[in-house]
C-alpha atoms as a PDB file:
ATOM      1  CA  UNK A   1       0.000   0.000   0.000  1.00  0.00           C
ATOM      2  CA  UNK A   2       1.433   3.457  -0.779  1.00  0.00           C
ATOM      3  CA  UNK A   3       0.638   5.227   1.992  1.00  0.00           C
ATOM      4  CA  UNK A   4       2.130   8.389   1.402  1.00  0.00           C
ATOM      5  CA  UNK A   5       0.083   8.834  -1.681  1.00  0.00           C
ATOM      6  CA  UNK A   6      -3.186   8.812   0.607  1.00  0.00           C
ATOM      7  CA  UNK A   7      -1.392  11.247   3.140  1.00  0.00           C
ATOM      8  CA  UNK A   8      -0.751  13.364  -0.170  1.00  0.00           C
ATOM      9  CA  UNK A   9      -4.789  13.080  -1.408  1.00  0.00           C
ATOM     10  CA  UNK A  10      -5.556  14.422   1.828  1.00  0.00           C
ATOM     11  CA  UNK A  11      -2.814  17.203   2.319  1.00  0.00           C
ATOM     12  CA  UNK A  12      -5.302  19.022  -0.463  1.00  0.00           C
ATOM     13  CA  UNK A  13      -8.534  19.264   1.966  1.00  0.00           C
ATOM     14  CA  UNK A  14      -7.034  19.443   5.249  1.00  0.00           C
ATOM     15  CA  UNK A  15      -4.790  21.475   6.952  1.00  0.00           C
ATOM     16  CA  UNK A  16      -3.654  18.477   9.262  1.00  0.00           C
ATOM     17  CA  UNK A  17      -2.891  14.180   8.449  1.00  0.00           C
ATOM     18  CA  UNK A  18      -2.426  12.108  11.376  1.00  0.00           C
ATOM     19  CA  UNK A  19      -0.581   9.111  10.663  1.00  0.00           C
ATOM     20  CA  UNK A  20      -1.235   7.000  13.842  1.00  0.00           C
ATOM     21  CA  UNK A  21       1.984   6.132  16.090  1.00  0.00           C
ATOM     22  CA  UNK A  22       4.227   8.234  13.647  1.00  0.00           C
ATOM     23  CA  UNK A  23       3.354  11.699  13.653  1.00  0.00           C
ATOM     24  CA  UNK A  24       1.367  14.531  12.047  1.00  0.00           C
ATOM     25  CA  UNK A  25       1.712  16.493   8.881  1.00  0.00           C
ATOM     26  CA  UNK A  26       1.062  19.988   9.506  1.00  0.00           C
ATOM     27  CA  UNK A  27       0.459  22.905   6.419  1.00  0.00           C
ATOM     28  CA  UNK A  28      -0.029  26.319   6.838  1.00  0.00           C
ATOM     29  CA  UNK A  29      -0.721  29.001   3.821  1.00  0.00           C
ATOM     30  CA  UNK A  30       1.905  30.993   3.220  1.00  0.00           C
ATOM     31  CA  UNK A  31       1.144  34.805   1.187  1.00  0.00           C
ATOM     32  CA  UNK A  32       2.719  35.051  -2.482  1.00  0.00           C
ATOM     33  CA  UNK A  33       6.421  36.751  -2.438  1.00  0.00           C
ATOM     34  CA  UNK A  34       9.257  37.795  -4.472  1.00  0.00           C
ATOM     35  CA  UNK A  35      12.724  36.871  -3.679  1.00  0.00           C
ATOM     36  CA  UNK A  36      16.343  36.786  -4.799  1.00  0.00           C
ATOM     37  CA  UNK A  37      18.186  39.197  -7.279  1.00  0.00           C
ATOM     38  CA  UNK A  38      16.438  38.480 -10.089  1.00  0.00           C
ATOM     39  CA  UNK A  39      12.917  38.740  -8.665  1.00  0.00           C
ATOM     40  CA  UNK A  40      11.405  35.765  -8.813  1.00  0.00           C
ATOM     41  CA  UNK A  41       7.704  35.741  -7.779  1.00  0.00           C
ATOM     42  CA  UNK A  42       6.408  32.629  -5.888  1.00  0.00           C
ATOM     43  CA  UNK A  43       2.766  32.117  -5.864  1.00  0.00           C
ATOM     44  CA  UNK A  44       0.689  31.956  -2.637  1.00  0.00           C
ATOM     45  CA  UNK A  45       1.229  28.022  -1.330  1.00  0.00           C
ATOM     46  CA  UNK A  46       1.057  25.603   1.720  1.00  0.00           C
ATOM     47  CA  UNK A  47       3.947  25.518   3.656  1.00  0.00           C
ATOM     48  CA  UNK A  48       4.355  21.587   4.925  1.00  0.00           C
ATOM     49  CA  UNK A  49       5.975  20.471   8.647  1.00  0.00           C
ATOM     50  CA  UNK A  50       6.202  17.007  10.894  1.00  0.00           C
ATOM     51  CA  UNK A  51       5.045  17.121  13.883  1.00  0.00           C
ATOM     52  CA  UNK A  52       6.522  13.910  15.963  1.00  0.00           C
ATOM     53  CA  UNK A  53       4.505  14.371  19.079  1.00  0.00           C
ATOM     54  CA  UNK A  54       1.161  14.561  17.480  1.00  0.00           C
ATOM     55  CA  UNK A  55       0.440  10.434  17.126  1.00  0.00           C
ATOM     56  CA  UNK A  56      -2.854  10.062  17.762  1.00  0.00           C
ATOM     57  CA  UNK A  57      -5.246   8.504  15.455  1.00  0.00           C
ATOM     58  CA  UNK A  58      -8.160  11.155  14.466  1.00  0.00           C
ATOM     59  CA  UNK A  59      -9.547   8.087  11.636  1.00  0.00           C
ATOM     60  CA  UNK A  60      -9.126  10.694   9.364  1.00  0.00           C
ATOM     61  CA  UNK A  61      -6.332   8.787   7.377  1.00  0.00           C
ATOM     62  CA  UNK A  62      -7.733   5.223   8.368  1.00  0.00           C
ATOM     63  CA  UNK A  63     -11.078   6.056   6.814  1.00  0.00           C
ATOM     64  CA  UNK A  64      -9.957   7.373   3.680  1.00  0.00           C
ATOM     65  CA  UNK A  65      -8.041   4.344   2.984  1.00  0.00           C
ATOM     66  CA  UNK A  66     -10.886   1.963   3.722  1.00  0.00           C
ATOM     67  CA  UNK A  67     -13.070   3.975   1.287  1.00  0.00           C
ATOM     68  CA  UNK A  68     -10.403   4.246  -0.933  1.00  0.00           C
ATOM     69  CA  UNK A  69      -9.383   0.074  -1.094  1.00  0.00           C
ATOM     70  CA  UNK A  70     -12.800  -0.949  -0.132  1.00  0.00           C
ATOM     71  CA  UNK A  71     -11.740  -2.439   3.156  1.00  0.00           C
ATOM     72  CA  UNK A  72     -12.805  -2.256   6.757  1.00  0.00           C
ATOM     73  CA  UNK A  73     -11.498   0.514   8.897  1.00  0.00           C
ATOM     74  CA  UNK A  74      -9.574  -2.050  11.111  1.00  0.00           C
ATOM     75  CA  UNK A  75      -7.916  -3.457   7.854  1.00  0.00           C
ATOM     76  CA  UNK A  76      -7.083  -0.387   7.096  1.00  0.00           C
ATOM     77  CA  UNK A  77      -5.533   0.480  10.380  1.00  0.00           C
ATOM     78  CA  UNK A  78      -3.580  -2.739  10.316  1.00  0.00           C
ATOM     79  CA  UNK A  79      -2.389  -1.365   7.103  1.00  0.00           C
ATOM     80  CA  UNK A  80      -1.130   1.529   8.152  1.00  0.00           C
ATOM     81  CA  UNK A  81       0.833   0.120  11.102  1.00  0.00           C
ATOM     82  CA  UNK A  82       2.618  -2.540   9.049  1.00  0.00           C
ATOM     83  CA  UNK A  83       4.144   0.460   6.808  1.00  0.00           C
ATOM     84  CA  UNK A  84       4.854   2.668  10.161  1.00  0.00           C
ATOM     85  CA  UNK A  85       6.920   0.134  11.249  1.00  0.00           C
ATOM     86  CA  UNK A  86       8.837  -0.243   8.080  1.00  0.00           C
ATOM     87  CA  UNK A  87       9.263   3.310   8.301  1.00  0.00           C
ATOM     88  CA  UNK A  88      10.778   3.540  11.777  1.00  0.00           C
ATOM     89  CA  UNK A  89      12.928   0.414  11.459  1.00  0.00           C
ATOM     90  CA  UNK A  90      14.900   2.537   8.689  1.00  0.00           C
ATOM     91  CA  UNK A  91      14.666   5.630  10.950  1.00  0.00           C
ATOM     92  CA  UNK A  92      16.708   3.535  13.589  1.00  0.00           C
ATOM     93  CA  UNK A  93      19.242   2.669  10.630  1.00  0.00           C
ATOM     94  CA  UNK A  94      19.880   6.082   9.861  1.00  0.00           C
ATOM     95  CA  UNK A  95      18.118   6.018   6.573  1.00  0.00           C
ATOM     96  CA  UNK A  96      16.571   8.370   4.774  1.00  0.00           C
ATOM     97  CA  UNK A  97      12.425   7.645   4.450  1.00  0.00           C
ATOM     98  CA  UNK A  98      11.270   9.578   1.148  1.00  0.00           C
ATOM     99  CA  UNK A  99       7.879  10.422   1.208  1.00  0.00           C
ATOM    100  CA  UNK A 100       6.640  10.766  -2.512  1.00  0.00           C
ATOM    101  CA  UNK A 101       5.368  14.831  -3.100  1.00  0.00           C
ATOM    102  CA  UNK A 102       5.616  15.294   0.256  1.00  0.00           C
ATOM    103  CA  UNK A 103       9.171  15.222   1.438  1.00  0.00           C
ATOM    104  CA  UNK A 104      11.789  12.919   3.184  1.00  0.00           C
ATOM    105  CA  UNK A 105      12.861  12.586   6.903  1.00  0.00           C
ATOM    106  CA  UNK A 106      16.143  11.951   8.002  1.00  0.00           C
ATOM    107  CA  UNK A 107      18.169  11.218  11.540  1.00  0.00           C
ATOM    108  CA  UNK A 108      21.051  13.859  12.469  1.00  0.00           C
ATOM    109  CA  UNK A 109      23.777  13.591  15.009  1.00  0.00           C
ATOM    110  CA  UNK A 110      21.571  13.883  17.867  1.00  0.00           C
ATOM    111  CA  UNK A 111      19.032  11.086  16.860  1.00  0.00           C
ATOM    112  CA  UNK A 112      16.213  13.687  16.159  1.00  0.00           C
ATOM    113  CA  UNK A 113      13.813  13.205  13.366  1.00  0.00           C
ATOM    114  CA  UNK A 114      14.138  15.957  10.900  1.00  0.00           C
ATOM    115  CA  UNK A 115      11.836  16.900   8.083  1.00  0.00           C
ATOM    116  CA  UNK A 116      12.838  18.295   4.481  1.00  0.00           C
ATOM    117  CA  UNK A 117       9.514  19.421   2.757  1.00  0.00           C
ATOM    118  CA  UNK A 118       9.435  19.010  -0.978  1.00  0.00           C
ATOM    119  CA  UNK A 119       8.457  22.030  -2.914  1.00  0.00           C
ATOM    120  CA  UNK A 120       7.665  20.384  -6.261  1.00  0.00           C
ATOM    121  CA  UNK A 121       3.808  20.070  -5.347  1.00  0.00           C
ATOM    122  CA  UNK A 122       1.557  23.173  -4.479  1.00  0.00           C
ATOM    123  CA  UNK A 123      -1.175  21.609  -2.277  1.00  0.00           C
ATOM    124  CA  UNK A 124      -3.131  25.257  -2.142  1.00  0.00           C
ATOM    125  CA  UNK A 125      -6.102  24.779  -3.990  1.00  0.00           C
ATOM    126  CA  UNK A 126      -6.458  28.247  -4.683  1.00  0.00           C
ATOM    127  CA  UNK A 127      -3.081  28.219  -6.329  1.00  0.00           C
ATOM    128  CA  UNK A 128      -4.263  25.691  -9.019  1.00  0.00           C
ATOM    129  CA  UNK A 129      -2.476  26.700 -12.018  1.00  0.00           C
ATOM    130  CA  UNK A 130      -0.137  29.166 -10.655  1.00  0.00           C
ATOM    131  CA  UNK A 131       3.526  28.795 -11.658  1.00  0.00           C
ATOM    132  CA  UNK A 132       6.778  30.534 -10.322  1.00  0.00           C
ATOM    133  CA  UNK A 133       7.695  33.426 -12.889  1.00  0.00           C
ATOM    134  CA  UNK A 134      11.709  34.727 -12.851  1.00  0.00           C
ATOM    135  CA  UNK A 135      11.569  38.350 -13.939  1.00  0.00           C
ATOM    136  CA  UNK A 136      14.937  39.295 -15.287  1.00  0.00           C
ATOM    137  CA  UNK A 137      17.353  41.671 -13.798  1.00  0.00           C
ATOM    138  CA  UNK A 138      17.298  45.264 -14.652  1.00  0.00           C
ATOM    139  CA  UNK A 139      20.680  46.872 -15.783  1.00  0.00           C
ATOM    140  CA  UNK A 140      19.953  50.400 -14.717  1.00  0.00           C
ATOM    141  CA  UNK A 141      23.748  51.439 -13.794  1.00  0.00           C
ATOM    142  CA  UNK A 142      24.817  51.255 -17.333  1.00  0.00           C
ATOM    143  CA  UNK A 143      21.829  53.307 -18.931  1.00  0.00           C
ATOM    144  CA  UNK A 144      22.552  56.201 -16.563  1.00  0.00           C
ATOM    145  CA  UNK A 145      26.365  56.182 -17.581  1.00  0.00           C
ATOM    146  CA  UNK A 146      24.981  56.418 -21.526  1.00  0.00           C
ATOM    147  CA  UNK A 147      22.871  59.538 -20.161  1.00  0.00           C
ATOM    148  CA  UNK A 148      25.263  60.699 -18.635  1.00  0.00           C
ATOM    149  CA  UNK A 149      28.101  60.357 -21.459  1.00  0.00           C
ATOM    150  CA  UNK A 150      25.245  62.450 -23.835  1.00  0.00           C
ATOM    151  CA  UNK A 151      24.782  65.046 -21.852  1.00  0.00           C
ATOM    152  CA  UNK A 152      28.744  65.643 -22.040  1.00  0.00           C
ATOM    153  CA  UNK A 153      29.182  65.434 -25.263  1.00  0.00           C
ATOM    154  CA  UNK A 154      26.310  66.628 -27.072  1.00  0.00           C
ATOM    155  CA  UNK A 155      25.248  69.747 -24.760  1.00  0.00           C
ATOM    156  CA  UNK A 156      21.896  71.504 -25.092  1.00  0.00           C
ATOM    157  CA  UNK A 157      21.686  75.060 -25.692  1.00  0.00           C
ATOM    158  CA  UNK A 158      17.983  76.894 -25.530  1.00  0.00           C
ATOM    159  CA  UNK A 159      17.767  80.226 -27.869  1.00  0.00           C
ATOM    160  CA  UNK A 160      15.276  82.189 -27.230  1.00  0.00           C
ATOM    161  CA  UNK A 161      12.858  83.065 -30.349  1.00  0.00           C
ATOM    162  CA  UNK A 162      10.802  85.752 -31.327  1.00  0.00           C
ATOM    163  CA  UNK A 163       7.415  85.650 -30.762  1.00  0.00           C
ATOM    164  CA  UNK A 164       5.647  85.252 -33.875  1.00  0.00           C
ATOM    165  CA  UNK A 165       1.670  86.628 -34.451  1.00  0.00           C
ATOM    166  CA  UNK A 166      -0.810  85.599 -36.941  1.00  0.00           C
ATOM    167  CA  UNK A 167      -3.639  87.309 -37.933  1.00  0.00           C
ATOM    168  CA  UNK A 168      -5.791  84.974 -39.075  1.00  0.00           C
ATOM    169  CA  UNK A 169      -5.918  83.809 -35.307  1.00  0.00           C
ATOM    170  CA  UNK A 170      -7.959  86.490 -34.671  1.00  0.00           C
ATOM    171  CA  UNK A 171     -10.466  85.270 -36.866  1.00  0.00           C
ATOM    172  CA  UNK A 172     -10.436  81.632 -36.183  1.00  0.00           C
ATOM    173  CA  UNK A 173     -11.537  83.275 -32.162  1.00  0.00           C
ATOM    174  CA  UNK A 174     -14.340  85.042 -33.576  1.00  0.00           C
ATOM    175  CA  UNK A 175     -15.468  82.257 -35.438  1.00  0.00           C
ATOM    176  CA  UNK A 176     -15.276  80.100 -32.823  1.00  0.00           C
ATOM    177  CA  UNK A 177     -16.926  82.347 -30.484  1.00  0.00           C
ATOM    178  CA  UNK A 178     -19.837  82.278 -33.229  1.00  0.00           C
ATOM    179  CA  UNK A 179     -20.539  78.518 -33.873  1.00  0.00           C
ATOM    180  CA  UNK A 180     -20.741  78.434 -29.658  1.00  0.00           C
ATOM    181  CA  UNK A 181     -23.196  80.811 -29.231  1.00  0.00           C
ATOM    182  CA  UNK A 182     -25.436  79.122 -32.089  1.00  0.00           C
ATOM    183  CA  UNK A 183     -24.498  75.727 -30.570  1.00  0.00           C
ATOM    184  CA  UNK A 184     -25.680  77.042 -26.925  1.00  0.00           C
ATOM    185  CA  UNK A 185     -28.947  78.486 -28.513  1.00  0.00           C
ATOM    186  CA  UNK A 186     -29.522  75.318 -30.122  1.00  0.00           C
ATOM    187  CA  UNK A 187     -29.080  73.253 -27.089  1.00  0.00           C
ATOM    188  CA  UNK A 188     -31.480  75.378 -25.216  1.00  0.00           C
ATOM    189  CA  UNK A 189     -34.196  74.705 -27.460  1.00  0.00           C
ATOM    190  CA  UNK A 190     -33.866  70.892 -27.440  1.00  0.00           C
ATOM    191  CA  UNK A 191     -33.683  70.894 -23.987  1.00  0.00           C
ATOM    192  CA  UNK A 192     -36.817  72.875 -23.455  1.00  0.00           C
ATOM    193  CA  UNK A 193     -38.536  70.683 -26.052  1.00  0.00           C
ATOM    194  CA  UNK A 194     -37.523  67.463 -24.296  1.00  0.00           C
ATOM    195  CA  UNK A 195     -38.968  69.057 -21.190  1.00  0.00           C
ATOM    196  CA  UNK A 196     -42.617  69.674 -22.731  1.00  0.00           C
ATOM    197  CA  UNK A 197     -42.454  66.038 -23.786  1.00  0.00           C
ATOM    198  CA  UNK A 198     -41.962  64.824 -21.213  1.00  0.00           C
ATOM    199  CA  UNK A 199     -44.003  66.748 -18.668  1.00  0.00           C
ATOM    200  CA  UNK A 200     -46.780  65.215 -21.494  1.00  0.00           C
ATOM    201  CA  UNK A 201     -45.756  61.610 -20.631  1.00  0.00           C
ATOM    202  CA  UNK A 202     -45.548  61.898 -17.061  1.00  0.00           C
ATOM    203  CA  UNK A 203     -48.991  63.639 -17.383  1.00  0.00           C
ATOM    204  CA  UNK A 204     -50.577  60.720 -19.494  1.00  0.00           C
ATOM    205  CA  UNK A 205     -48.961  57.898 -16.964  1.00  0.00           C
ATOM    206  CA  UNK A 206     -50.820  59.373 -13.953  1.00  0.00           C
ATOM    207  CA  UNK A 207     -54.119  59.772 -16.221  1.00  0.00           C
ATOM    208  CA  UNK A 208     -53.854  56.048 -16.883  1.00  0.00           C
ATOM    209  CA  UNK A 209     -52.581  54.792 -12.763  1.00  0.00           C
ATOM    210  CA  UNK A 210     -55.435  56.880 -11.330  1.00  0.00           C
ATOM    211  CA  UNK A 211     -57.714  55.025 -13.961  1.00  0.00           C
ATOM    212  CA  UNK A 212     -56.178  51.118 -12.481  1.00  0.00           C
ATOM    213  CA  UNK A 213     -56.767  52.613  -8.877  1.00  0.00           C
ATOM    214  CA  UNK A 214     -60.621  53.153  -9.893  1.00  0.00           C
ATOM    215  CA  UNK A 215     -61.080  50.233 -11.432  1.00  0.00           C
ATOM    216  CA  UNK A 216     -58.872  48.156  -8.703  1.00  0.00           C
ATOM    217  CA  UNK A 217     -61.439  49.986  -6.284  1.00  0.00           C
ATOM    218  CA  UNK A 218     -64.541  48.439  -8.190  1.00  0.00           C
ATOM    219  CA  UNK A 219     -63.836  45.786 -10.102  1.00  0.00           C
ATOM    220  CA  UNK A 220     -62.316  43.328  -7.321  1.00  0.00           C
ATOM    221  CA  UNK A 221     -61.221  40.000  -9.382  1.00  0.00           C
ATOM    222  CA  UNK A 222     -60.505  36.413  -7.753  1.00  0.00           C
ATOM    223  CA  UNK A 223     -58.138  36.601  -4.489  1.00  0.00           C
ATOM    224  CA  UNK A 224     -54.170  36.662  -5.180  1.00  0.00           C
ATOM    225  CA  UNK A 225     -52.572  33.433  -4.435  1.00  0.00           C
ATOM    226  CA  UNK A 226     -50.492  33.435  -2.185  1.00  0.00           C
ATOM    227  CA  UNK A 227     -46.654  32.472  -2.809  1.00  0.00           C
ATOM    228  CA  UNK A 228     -44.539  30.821   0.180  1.00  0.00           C
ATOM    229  CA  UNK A 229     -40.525  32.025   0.074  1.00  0.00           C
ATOM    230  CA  UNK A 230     -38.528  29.218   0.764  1.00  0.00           C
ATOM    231  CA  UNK A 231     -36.438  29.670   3.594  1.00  0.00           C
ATOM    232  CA  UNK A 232     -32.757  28.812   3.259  1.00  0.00           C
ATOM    233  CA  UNK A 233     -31.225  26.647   4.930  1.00  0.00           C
ATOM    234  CA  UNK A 234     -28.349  26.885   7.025  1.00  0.00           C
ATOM    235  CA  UNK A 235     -25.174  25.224   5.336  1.00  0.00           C
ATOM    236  CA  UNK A 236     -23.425  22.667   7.820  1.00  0.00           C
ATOM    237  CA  UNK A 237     -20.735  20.884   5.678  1.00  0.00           C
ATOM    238  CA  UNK A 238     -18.812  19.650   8.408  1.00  0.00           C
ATOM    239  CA  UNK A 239     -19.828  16.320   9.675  1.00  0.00           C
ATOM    240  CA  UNK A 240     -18.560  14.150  12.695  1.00  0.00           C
ATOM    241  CA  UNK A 241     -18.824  10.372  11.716  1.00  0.00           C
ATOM    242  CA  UNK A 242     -19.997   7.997  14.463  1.00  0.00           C
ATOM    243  CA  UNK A 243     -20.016   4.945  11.883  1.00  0.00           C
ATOM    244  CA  UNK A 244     -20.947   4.234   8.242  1.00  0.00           C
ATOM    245  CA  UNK A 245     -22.950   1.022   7.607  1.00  0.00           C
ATOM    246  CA  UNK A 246     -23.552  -1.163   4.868  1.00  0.00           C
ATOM    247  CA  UNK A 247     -27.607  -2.227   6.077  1.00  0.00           C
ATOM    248  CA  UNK A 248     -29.764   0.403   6.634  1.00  0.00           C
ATOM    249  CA  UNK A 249     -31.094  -1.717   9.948  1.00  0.00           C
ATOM    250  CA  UNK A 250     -28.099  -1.094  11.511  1.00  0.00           C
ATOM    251  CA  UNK A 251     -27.638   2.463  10.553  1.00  0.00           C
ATOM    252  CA  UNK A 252     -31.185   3.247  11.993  1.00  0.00           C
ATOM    253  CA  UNK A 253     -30.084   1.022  15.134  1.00  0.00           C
ATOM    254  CA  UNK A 254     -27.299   3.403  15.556  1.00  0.00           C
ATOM    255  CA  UNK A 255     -29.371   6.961  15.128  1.00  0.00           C
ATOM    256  CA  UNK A 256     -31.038   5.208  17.890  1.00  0.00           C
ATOM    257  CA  UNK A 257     -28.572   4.461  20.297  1.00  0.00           C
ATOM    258  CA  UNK A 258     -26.975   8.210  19.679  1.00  0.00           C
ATOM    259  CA  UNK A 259     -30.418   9.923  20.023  1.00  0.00           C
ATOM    260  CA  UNK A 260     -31.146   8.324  23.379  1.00  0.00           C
ATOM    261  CA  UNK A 261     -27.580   9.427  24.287  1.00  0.00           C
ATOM    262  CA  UNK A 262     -27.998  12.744  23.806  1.00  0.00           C
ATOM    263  CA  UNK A 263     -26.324  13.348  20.910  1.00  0.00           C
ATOM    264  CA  UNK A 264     -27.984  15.597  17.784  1.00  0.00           C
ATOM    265  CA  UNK A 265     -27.057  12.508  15.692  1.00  0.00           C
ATOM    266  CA  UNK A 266     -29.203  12.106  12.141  1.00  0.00           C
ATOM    267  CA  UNK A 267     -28.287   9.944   8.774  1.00  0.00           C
ATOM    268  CA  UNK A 268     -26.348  10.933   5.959  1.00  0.00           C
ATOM    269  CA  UNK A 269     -27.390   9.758   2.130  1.00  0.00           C
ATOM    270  CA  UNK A 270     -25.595   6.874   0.846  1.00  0.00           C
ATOM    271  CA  UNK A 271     -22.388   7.287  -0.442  1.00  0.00           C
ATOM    272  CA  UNK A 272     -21.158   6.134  -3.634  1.00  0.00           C
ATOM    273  CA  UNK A 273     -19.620   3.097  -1.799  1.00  0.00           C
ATOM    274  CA  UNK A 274     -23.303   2.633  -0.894  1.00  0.00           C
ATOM    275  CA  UNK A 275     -22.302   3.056   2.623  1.00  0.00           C
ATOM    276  CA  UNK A 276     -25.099   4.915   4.921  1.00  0.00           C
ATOM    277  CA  UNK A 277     -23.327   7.373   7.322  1.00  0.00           C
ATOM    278  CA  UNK A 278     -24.645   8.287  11.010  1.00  0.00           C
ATOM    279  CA  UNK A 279     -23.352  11.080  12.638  1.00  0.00           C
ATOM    280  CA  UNK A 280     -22.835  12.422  15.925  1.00  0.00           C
ATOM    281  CA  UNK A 281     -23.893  16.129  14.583  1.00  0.00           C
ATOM    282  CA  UNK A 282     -22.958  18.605  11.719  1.00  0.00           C
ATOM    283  CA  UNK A 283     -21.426  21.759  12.280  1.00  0.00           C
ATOM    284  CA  UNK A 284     -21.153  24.994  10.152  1.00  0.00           C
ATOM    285  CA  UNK A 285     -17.228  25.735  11.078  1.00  0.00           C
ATOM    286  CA  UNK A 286     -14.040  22.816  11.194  1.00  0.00           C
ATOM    287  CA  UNK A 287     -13.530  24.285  14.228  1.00  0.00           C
ATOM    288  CA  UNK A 288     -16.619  23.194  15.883  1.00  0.00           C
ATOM    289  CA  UNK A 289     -16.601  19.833  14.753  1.00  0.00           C
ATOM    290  CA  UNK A 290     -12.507  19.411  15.252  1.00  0.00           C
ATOM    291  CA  UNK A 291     -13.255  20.546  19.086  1.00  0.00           C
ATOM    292  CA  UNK A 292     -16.049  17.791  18.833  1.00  0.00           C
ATOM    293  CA  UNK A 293     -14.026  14.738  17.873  1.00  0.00           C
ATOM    294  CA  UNK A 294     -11.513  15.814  20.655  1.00  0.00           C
ATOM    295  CA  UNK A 295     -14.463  16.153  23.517  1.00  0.00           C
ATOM    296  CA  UNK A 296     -15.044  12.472  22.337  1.00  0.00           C
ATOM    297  CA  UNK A 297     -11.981  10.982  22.486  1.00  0.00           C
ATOM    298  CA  UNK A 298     -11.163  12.070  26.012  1.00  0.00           C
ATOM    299  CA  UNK A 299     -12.418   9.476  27.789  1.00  0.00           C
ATOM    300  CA  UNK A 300     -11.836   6.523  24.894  1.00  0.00           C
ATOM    301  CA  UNK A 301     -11.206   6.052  21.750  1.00  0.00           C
ATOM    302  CA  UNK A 302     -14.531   6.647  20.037  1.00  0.00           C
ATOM    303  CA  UNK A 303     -13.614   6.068  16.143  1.00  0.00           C
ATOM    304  CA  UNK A 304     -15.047   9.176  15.196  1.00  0.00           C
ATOM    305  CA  UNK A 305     -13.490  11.104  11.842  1.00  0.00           C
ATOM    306  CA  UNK A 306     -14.331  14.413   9.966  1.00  0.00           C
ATOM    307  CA  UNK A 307     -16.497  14.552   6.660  1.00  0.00           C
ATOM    308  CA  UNK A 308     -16.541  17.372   4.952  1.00  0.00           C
ATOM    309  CA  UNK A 309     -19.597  17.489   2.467  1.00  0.00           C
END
């Protein structure tokens, strides 16, 4: 099983991957910048770490693989232990374990795990299509010394002329002068006429409202039906899973069990594994549901994982 090729699916939708008894792959978006000499612009990305200490298992990861190889979520975690292993027996050798798109971790002198991210993949969504441009460099010291080189040789020297007067300038003014005033005239007249018109329209349209409000007042026709808005509904993409089942029995059984619990549990529709989904509740933020999972898991291990719809 390629493992790292799930962790890298999921490194698109979520700012966080758990891998269970290993550690936890952390992004964070990082703004669009410019750097080096020759100005080369980076577009806005995710910026991926390794967290060591965070090695609990959140079934985000576990889940995704049993959807994805149509196996049970305990298969799936078996899965993912048998490949942890691998990877810390070559941790304890000193060699290198290369993540595919994600990045490789290596031992140093003091036996500490270290990360190096790889930068070939941008996992910002956003950023789809985005590519780094190199802008090249500007030579600006050697254009000033050509400027500067002209102005020594070749010096500029302003003479004053004599002022020169045309008459026929005087009679281009008056012209001028002439075809404004008729121009002004003309524009008064239009404006006036537009006026008249449409003091006449505005006229004719109150004749003919004042005639509807009569008739309205007389005339009454069948009762308007009556149109219902719909209301919208408030968007909660964020589910916490409790369990998704195969029989719809046992996905009602469950609803059951969580309703008399307490919880604001309801079903999901089937998914395209034809899997029925109950969940513990849905929440309009990550943040809500994220804080739920963890009030969960205090006390046990509950199995619950985050769906985003």
């Amino acid at each position: 099983m390629l493992l790292d090729k799930y962790i890298s699916d999921l490194l698109y939708r979520y700012q966080c991957v758990t891998v269970p008894n290993f550690g936890a792959f952390v992004t964070e978006n990082q703004s669009a910048k410019v750097s080096g000499s020759a100005s080369t612009f980076l577009p806005p990305r995710k910026v991926i770490s390794f967290n060591v200490n965070i090695k609990n298992n959140d079934g985000l990861l576990a889940n995704h693989i049993a959807l994805q190889e149509n196996i049970s979520y305990d298969k799936a975690l078996e899965s993912i232990n048998y490949q942890v292993n691998i990877w810390v027996l070559a941790l304890e050798n000193r060699d290198r374990v290369v993540l595919h798109n994600i990045g490789e971790i290596f031992v140093n002198g003091e036996y500490n795990w270290i990360f190096k991210p790889f930068e070939t993949v941008n996992y910002l969504v956003s950023s789809f299509g985005l590519s780094t441009f190199v802008a090249p460099e500007m030579k600006r010291e050697q254009l000033l010394k050509q400027v500067e080189a002209f102005d020594v040789k070749e010096p500029i020297l302003l003479v004053p002329q004599k002022k020169k007067t045309y008459s026929f300038i005087k009679y281009a003014a008056a012209i001028t002068l002439l075809l404004g005033a008729g121009t002004a005239a003309y524009k008064i007249q239009h404006d006036q006429q537009v006026a008249t018109d449409t003091l006449l329209v505005q006229k004719e349209v109150q004749r003919e409202v004042q005639q509807s409000i009569q008739e309205a007042t007389f005339f009454i026709g069948s009762p308007s039906v009556s149109v219902e808005l719909p209301v919208k509904e408030e968007i909660m993409p964020y589910h916490v899973i409790a369990g998704a089942f195969r029989s719809e029995k046992n996905a009602e059984k469950a609803l059951k069990m969580l309703l008399e619990e307490g919880y604001k549990a309801h079903i999901l529709e089937k998914n395209r594994q034809g899997l029925t989904p109950v969940v513990y509740g849905s929440y309009k933020t990550i943040e809500e549901a994220e804080a739920e999972i963890k009030n969960l898991n205090k006390e046990e291990d509950t199995g619950a994982w985050l769906l985003i719809d």
